[in-house]
Protein backbone atom coordinates (compact mmCIF):
# COMPACT_ATOMS: atom_id res chain seq x y z
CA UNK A 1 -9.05 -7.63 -9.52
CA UNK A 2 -5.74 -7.84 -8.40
CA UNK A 3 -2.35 -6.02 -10.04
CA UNK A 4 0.45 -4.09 -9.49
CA UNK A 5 0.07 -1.15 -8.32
CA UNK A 6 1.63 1.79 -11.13
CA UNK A 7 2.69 5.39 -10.34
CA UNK A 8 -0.66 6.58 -11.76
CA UNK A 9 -2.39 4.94 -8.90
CA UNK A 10 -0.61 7.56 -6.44
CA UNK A 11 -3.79 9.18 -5.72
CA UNK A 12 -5.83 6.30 -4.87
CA UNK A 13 -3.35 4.92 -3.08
CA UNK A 14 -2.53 8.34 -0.68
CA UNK A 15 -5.96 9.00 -0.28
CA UNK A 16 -6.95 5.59 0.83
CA UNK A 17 -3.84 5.80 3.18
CA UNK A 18 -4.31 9.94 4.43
CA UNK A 19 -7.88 8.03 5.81
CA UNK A 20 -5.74 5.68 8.06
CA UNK A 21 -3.48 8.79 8.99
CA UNK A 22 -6.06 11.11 10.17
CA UNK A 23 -8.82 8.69 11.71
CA UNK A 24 -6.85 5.13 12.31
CA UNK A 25 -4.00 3.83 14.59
CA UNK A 26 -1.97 1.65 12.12
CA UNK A 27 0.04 4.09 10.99
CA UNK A 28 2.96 5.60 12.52
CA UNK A 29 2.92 8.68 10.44
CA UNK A 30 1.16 12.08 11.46
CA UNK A 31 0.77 13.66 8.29
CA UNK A 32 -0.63 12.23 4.97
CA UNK A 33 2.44 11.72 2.34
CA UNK A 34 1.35 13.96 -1.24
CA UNK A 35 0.65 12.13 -4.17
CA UNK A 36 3.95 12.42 -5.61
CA UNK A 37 5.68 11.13 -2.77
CA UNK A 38 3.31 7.91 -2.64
CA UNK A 39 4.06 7.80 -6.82
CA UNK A 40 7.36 7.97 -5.23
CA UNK A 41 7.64 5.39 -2.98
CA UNK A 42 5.50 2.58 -5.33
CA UNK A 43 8.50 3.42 -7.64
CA UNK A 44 10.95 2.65 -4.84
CA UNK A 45 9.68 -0.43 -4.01
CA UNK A 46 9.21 -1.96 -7.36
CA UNK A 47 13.39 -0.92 -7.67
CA UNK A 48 13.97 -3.02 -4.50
CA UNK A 49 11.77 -6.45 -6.29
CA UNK A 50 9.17 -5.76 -3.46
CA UNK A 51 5.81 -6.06 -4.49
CA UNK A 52 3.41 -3.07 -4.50
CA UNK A 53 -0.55 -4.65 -5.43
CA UNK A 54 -3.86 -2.74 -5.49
CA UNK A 55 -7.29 -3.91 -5.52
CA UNK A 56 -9.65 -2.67 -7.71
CA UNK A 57 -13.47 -2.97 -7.35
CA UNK A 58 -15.82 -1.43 -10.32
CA UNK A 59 -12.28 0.18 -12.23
CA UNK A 60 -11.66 2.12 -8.50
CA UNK A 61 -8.54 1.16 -5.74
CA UNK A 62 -9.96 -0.48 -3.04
CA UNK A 63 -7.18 -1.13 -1.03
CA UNK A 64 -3.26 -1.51 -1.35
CA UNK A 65 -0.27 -4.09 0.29
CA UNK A 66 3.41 -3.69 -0.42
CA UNK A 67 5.97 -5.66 0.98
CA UNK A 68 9.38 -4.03 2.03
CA UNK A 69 12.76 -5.55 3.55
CA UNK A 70 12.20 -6.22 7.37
CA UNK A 71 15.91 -4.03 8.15
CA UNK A 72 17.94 -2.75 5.66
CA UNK A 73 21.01 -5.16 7.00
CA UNK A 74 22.08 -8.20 4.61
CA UNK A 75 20.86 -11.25 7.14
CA UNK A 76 17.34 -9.69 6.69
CA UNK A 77 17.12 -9.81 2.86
CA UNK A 78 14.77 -12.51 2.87
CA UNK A 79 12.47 -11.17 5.92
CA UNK A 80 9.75 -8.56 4.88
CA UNK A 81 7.22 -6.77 6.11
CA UNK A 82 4.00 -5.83 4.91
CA UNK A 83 1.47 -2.60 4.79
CA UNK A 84 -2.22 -3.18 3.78
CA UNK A 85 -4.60 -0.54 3.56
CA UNK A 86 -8.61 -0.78 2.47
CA UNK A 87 -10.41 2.17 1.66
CA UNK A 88 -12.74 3.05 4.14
CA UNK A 89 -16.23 2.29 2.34
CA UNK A 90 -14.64 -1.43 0.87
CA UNK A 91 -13.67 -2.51 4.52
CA UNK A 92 -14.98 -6.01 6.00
CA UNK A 93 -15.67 -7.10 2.00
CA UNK A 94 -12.48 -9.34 1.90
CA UNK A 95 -10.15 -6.99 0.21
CA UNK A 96 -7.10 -6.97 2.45
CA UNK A 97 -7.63 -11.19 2.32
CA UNK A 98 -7.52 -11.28 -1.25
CA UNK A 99 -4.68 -8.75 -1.31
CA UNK A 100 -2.56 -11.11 1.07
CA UNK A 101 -3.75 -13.96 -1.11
């Protein structure tokens, strides 16, 4: 099942992407955002009209996209850029194809 992702999947959704910190190259960050930064940030983006989506397999989050503006300048408003995570164990199942779907 696909849907938007809500604030009260913040702790799926950070420890799905803390995995991707710690063992994975895709990320640019070093540390793992909290929870309530990552509750933050879905917020954010749904504010902007960006779209935030989680997958859910058996009621859990199996993986996350959300779509952001490219640059923050006007002539990019149209151009965005996406960040898909899959939980480690739901990997190579699909879920980051139906979550681009």
């Amino acid at each position: 099942m696909i849907r938007d992702a809500v604030p009260a999947d913040a702790a799926a959704v950070a420890a799905i992407y803390a995995h991707h910190v710690l063992h994975g190259t895709a990320s640019f960050d070093t540390e793992p955002p909290s929870v309530e930064a990552t509750a933050e940030k879905i917020v954010w983006v749904a504010e902007r009209g960006w779209a935030w989506l989680v997958a859910e397999e058996g009621g859990a989050v199996a993986g996350y996209v959300y779509f952001t503006q490219f640059r923050d300048r006007p002539a990019y408003r149209w151009c965005a850029e996406d960040s898909i995570y899959v939980r480690a164990d739901a990997q190579g199942r699909g879920v980051g194809r139906a979550l681009l779907g």
